[in-house]
N, C-alpha and C. Protein backbone atom coordinates (compact mmCIF):
# COMPACT_ATOMS: atom_id res chain seq x y z
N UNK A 1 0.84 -1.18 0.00
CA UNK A 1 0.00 0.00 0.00
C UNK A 1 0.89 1.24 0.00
N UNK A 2 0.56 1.72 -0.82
CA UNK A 2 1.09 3.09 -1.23
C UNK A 2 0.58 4.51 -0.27
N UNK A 3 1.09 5.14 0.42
CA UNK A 3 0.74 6.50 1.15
C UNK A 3 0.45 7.65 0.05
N UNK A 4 -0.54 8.37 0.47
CA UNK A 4 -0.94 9.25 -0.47
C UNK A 4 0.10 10.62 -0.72
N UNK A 5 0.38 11.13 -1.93
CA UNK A 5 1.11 12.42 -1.85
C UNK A 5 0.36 13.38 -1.42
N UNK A 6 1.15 14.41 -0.49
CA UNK A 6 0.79 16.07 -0.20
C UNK A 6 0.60 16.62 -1.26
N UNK A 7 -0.15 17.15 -1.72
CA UNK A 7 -0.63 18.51 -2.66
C UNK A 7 -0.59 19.80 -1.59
N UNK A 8 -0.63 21.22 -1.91
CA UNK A 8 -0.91 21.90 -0.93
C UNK A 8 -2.28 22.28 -0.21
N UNK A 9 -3.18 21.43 -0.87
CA UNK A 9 -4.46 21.38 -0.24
C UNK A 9 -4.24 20.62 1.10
N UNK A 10 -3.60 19.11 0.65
CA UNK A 10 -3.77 18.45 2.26
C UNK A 10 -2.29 18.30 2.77
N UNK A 11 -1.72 19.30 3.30
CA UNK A 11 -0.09 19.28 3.86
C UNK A 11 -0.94 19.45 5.57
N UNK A 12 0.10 19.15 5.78
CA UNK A 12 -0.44 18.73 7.41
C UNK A 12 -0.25 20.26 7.99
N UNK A 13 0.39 21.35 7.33
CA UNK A 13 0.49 22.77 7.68
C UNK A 13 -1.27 23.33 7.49
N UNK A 14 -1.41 23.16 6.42
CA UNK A 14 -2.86 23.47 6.08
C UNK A 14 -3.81 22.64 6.54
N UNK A 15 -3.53 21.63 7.03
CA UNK A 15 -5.00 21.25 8.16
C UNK A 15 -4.61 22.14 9.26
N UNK A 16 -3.51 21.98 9.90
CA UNK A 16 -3.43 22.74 11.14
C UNK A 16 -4.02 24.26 10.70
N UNK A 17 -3.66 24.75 10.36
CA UNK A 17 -4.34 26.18 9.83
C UNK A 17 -5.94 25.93 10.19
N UNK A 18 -6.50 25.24 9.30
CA UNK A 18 -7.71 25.00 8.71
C UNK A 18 -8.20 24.65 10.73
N UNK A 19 -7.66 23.82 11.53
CA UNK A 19 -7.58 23.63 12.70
C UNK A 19 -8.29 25.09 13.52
N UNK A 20 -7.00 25.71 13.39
CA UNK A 20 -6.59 27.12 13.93
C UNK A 20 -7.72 27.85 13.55
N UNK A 21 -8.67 27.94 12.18
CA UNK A 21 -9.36 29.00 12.08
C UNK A 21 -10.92 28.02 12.29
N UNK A 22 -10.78 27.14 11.86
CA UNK A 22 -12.22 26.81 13.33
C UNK A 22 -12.03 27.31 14.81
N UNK A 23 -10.69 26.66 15.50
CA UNK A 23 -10.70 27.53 16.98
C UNK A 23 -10.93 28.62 17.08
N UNK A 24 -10.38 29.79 15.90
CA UNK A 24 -10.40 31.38 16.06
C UNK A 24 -11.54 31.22 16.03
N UNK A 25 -12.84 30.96 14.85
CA UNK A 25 -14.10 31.37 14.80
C UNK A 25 -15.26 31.00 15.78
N UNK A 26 -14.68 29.99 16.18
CA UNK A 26 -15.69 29.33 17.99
C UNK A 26 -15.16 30.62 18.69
N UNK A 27 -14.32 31.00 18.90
CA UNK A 27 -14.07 31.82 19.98
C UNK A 27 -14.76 33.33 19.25
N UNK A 28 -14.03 33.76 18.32
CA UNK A 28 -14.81 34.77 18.56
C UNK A 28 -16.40 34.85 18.18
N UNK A 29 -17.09 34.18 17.60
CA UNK A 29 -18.64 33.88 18.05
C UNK A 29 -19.21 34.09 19.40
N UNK A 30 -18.07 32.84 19.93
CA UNK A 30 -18.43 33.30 21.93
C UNK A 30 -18.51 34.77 22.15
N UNK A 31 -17.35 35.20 22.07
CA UNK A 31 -17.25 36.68 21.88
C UNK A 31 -18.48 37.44 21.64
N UNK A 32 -18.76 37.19 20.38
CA UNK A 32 -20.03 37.89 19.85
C UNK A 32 -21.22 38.05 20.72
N UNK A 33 -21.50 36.68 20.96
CA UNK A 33 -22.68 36.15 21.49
C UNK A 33 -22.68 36.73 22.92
N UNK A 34 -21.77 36.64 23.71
CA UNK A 34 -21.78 37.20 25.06
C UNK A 34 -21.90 38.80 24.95
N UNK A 35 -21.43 40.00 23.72
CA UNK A 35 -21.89 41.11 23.44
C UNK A 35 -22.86 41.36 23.47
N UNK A 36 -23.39 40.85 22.38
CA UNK A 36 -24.75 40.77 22.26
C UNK A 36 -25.77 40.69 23.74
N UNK A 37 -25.44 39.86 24.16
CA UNK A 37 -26.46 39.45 25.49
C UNK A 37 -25.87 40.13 26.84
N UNK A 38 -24.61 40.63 26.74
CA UNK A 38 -23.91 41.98 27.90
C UNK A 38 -25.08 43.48 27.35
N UNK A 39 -24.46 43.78 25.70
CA UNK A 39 -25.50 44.78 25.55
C UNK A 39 -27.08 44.92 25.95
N UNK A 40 -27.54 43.63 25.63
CA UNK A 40 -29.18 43.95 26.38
C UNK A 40 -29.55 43.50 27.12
N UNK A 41 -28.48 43.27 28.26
CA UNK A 41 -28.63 43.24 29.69
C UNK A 41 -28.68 44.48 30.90
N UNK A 42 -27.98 45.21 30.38
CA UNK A 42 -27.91 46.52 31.54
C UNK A 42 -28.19 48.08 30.86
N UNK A 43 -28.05 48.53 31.24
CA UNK A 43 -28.31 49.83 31.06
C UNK A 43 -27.33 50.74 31.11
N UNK A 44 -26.14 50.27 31.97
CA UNK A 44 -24.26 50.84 31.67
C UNK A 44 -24.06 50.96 30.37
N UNK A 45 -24.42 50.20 29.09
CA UNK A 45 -23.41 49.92 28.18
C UNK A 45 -23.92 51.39 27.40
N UNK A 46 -22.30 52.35 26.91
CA UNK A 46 -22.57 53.06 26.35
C UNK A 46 -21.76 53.00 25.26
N UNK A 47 -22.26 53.73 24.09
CA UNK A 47 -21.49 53.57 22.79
C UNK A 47 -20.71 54.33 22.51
N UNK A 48 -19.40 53.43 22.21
CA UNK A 48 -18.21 53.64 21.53
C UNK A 48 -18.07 54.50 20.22
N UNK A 49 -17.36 55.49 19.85
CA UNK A 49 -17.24 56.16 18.58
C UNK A 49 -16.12 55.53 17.98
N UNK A 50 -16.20 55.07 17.04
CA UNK A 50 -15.39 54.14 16.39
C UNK A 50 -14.32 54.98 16.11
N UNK A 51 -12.71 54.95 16.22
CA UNK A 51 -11.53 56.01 15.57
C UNK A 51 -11.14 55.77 14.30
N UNK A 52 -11.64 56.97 13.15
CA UNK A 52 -11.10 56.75 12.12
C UNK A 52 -10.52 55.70 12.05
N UNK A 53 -9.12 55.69 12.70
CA UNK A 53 -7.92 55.39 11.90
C UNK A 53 -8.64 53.55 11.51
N UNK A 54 -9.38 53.32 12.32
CA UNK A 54 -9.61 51.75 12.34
C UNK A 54 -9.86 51.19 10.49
N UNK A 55 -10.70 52.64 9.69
CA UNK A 55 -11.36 51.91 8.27
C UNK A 55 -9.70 52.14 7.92
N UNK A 56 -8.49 52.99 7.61
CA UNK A 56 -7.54 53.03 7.26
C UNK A 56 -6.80 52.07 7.07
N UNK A 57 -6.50 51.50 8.79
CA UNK A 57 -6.21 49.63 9.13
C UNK A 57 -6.96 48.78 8.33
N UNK A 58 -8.19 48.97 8.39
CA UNK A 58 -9.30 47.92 7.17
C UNK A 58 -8.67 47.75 5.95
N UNK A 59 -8.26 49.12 4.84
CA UNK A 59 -7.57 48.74 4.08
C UNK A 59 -5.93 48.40 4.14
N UNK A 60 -5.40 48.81 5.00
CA UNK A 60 -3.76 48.22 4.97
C UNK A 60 -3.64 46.98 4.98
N UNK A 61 -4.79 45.98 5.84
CA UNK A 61 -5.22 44.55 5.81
C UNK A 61 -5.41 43.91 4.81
N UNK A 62 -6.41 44.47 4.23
CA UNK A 62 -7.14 43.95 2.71
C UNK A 62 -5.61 44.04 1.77
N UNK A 63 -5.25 45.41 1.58
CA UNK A 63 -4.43 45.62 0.53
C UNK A 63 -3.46 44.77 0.88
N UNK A 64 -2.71 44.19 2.05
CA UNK A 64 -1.61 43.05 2.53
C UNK A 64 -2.14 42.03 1.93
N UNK A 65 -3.12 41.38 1.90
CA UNK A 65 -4.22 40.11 1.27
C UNK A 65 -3.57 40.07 -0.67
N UNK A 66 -3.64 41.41 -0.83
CA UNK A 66 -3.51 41.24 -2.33
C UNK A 66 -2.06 41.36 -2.72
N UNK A 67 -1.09 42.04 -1.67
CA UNK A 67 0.15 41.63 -1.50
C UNK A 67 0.73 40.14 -1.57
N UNK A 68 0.18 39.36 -1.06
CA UNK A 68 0.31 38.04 -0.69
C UNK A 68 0.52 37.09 -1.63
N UNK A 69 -1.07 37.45 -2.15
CA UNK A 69 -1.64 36.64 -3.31
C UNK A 69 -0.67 36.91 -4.26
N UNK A 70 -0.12 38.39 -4.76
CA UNK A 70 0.72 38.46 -6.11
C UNK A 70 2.00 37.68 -5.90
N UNK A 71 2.31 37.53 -4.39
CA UNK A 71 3.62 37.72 -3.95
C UNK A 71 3.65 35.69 -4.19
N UNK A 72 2.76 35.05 -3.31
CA UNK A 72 2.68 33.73 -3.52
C UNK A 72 2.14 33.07 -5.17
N UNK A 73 1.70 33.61 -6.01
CA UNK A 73 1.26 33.24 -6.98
C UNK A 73 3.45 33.67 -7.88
N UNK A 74 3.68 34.76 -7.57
CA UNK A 74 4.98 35.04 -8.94
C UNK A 74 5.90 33.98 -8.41
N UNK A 75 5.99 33.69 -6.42
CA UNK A 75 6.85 32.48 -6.09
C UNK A 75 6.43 31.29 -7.25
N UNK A 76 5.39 31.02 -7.29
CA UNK A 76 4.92 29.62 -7.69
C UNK A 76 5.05 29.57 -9.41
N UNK A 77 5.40 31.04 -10.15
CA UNK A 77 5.61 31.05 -11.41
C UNK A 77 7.04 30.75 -11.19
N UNK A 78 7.79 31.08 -10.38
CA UNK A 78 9.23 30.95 -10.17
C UNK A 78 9.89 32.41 -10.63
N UNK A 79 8.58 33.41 -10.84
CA UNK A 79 9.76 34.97 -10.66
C UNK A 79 9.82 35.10 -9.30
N UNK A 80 10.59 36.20 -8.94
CA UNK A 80 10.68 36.76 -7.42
C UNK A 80 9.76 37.31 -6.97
N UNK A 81 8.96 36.89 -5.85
CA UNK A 81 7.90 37.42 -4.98
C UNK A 81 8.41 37.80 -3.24
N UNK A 82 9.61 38.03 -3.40
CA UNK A 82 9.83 37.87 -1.80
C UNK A 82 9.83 39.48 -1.48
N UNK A 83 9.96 40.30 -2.10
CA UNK A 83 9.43 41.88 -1.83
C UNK A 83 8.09 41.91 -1.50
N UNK A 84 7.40 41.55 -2.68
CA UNK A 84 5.89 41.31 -2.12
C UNK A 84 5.17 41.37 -0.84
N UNK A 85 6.70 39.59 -0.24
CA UNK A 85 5.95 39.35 1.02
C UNK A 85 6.44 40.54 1.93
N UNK A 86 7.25 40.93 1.49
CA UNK A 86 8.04 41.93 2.48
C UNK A 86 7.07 42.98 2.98
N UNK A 87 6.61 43.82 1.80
CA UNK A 87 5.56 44.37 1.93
C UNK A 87 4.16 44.50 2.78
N UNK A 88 3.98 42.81 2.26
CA UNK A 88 2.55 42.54 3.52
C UNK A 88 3.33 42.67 4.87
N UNK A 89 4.33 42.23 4.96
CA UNK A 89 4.97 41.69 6.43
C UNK A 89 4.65 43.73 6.83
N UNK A 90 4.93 44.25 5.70
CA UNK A 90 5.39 46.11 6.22
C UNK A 90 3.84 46.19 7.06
N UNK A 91 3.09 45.93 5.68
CA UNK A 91 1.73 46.21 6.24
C UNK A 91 0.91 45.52 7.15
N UNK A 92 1.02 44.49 8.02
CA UNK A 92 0.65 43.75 8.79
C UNK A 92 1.13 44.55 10.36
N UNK A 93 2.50 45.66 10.05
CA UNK A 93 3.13 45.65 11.06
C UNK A 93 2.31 47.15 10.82
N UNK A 94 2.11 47.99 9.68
CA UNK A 94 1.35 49.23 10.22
C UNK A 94 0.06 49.39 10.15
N UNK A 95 -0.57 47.96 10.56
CA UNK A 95 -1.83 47.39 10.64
C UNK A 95 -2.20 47.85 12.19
N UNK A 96 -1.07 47.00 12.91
CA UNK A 96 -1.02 47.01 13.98
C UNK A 96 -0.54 48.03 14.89
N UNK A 97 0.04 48.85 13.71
CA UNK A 97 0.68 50.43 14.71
C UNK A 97 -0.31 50.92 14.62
N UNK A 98 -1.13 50.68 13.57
CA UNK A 98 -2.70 51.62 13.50
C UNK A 98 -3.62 51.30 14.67
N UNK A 99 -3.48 50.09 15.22
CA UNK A 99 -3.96 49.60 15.88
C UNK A 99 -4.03 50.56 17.48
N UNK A 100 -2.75 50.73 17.58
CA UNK A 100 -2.31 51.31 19.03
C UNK A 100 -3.05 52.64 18.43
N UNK A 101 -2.71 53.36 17.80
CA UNK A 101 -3.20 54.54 17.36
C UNK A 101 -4.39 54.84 17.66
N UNK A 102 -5.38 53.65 17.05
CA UNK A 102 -6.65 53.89 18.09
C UNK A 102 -7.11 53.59 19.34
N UNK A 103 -6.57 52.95 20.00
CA UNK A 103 -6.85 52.70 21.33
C UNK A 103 -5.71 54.03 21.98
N UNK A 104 -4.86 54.56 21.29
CA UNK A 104 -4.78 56.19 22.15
C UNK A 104 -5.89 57.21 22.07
N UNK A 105 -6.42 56.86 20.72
CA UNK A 105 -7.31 57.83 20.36
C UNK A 105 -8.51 57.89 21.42
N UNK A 106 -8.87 56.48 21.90
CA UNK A 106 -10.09 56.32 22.42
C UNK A 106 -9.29 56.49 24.39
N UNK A 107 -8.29 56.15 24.37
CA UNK A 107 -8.05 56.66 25.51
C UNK A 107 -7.71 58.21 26.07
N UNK A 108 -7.74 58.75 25.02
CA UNK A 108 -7.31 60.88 24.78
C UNK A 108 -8.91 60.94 25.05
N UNK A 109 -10.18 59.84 25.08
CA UNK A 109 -11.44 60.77 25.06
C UNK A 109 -11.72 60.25 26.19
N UNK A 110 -10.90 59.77 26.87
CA UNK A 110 -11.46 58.95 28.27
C UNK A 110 -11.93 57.59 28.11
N UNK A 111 -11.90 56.60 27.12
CA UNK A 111 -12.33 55.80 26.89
C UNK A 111 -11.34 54.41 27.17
N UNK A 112 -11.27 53.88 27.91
CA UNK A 112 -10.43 52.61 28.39
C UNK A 112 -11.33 51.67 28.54
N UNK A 113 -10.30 50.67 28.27
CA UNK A 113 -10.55 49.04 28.99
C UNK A 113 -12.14 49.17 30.01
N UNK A 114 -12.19 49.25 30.88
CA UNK A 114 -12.97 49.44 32.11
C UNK A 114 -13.62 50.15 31.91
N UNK A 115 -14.11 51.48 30.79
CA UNK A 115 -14.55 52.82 31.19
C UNK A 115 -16.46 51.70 30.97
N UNK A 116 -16.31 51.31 30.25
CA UNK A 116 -17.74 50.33 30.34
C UNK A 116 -17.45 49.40 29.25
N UNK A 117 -19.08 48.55 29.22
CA UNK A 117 -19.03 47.11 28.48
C UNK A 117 -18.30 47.25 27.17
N UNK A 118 -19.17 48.14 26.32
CA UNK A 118 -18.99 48.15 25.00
C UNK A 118 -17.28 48.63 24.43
N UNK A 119 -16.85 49.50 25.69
CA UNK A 119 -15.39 49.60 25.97
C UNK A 119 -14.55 48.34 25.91
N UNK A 120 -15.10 47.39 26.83
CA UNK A 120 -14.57 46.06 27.57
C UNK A 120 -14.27 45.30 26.03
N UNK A 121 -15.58 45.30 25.03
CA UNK A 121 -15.58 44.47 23.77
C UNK A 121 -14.73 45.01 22.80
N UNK A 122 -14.55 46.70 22.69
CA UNK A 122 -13.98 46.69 21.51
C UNK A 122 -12.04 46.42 22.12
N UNK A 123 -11.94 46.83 23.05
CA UNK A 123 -10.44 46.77 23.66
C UNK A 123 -10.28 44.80 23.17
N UNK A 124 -11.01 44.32 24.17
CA UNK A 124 -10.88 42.92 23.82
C UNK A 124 -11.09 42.18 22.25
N UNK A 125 -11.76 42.58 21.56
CA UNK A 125 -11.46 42.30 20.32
C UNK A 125 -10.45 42.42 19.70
N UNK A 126 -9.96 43.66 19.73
CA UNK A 126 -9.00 44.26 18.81
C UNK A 126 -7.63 43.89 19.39
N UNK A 127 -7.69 44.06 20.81
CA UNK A 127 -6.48 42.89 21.44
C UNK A 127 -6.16 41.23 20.25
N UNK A 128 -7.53 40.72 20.45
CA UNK A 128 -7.42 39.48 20.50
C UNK A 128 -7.03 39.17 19.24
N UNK A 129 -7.80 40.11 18.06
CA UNK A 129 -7.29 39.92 16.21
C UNK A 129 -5.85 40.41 16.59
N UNK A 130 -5.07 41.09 17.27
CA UNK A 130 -3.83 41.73 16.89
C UNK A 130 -2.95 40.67 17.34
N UNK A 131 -3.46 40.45 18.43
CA UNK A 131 -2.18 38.87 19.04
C UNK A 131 -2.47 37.64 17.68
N UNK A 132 -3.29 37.54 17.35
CA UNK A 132 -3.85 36.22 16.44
C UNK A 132 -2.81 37.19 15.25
N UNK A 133 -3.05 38.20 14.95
CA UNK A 133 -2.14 39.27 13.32
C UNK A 133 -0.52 38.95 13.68
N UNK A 134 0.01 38.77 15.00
CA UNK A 134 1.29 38.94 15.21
C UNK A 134 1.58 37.28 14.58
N UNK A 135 0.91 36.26 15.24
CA UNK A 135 1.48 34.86 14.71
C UNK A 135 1.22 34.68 13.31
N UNK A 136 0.82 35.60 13.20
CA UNK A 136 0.83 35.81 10.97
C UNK A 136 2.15 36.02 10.38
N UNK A 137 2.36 37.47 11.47
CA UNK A 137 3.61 38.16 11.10
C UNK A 137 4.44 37.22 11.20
N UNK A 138 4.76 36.62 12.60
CA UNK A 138 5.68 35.80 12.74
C UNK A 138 5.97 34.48 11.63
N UNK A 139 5.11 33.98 11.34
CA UNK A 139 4.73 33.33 10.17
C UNK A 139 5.58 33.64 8.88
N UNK A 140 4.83 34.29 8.39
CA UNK A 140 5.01 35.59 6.95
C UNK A 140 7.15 35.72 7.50
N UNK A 141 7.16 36.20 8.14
CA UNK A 141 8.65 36.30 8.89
C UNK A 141 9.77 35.08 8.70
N UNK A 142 9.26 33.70 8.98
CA UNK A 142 9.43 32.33 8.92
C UNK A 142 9.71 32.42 7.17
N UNK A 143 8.76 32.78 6.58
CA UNK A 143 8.96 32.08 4.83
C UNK A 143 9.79 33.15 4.48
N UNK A 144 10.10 34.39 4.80
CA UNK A 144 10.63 35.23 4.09
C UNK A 144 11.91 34.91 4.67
N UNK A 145 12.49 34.37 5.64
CA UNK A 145 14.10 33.67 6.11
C UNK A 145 14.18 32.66 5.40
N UNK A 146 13.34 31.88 4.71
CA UNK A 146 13.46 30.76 4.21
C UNK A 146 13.56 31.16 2.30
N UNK A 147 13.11 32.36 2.22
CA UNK A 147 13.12 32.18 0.83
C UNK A 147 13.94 33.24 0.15
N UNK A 148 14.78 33.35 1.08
CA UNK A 148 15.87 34.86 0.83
C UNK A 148 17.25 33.96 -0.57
N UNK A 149 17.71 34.42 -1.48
CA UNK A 149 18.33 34.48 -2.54
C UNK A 149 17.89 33.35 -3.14
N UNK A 150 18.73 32.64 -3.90
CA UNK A 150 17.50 31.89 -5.24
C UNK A 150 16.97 30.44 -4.02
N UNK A 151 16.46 30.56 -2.66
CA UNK A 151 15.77 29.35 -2.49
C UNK A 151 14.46 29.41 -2.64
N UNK A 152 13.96 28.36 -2.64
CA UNK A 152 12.54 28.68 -3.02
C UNK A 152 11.89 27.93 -1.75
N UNK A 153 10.40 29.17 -1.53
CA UNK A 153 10.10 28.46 -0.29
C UNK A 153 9.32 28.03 0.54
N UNK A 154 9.52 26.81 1.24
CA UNK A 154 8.53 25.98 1.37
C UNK A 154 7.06 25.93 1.43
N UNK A 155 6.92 25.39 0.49
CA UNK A 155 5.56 25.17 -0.46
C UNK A 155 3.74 25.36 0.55
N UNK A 156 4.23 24.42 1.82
CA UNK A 156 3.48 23.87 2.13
C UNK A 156 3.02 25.15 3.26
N UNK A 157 4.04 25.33 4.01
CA UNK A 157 4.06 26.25 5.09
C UNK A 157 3.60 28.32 4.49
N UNK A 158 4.04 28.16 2.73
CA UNK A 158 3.39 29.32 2.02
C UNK A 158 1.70 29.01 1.83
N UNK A 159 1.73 28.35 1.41
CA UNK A 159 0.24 27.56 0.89
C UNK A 159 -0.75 28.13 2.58
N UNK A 160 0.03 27.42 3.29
CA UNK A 160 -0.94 27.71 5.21
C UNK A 160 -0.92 29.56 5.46
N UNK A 161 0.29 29.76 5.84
CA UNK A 161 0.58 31.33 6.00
C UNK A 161 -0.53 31.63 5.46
N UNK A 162 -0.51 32.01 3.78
CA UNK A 162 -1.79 32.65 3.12
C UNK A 162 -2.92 32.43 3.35
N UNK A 163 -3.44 30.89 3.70
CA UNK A 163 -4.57 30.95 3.76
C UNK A 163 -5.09 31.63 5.38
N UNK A 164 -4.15 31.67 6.23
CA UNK A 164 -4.36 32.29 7.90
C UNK A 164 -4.64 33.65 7.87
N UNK A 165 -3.57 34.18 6.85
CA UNK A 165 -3.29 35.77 6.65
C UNK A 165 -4.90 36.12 5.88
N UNK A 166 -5.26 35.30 4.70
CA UNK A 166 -6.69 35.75 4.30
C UNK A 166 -7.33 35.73 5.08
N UNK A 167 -7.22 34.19 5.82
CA UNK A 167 -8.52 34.61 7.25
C UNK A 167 -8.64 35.50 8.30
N UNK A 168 -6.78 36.24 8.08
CA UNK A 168 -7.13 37.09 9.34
C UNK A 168 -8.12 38.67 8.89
N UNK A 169 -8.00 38.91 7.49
CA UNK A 169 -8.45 39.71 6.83
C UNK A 169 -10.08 39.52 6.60
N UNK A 170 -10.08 38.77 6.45
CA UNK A 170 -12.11 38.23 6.58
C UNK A 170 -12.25 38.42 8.35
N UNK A 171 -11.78 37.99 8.95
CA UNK A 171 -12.19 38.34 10.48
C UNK A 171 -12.39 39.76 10.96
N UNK A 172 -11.23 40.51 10.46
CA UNK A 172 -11.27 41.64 10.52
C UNK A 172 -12.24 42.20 10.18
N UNK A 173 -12.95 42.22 8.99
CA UNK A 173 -13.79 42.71 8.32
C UNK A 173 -15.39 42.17 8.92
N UNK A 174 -15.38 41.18 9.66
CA UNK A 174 -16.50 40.92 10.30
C UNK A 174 -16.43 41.39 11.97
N UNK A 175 -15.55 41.81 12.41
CA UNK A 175 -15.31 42.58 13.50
C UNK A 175 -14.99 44.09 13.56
N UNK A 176 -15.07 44.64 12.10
CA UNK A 176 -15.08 45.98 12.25
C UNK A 176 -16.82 46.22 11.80
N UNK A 177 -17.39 45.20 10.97
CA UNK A 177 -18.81 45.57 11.19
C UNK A 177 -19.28 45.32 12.19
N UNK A 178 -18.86 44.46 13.12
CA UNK A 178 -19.80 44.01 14.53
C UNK A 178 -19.51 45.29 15.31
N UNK A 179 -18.47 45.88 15.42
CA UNK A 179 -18.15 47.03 16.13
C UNK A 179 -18.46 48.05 16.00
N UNK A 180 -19.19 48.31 14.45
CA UNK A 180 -19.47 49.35 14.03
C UNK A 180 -21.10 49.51 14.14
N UNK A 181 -21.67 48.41 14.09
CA UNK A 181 -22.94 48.35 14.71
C UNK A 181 -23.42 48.47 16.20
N UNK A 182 -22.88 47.32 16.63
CA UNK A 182 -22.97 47.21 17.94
C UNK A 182 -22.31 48.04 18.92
N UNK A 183 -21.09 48.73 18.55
CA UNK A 183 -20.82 50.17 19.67
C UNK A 183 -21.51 51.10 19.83
């Protein structure tokens, strides 16, 4: 009996991924769901003004997504894509400076961690996508040591990265509408 070959659909990197973003999406559902039912429970919860800078971050995210894609698709033609990744790696990192940016913003209006619920959710969200954005980076970080002068690089662990990094970009985008409603 013959063992089946890896394609980059089933590399044991990309189940784990595939793993990883069922866990992310149970959790933040929980998340959701406990908002939801904190908000129309009390009468504390007051609403959050969302900080600019957050739709800005929306696109530095997205636009890293299409970084990726050009960057992993010219690897796989065999031109050079490792600027590319460089790029997302730039923008992942002033994703996340954007990030701090608004939680000063919201703390210059008095708005913290504690100041109330809807406070409590957006701090904790945006915590929780940014720690989940850093093991991207770190990631993205991993293939770009690996694929520095003519090596080419590993297939399986590019194939996962991207598909985490898209998901972190779809999450995003369903947590800046939940936030934007629900604050």
């Amino acid at each position: 009996m013959t063992s089946p070959t890896l394609t980059p659909t089933s590399s044991p990197a990309r189940t784990g991924v595939w793993i990883g973003i069922a866990t992310i999406t149970m959790s933040f559902t929980a998340y959701t769901s406990a908002m939801v039912v904190r908000q129309g429970s009390g009468a504390d919860w007051q609403h959050v003004a969302l900080p600019g800078i957050l739709y800005l971050n929306t696109a530095l995210l997205l636009l890293s997504s299409g970084t990726l894609e050009l960057g992993r698709r010219r690897l796989r033609a065999g031109a050079s894509g490792a600027m590319l990744l460089t790029v997302t790696l730039a923008l992942g990192l002033l994703f996340l400076a954007g990030q701090v940016v608004a939680w000063r913003s919201l703390a210059a209006q008095g708005v913290y961690l504690a100041t109330n619920p809807a406070s409590d959710f957006f701090y904790i969200f945006t915590a929780l996508h940014g720690l989940h954005l850093v093991g991207g980076i770190a990631a993205l970080g991993y293939i770009l040591g690996r694929t520095r002068g003519d090596s080419a690089p590993p297939w399986s662990a590019l194939e996962a990265v991207s598909l985490y990094w898209h998901f972190m970009g779809v999450l995003w985008l369903y947590l800046l509408l939940i936030l934007a409603t629900r604050l």
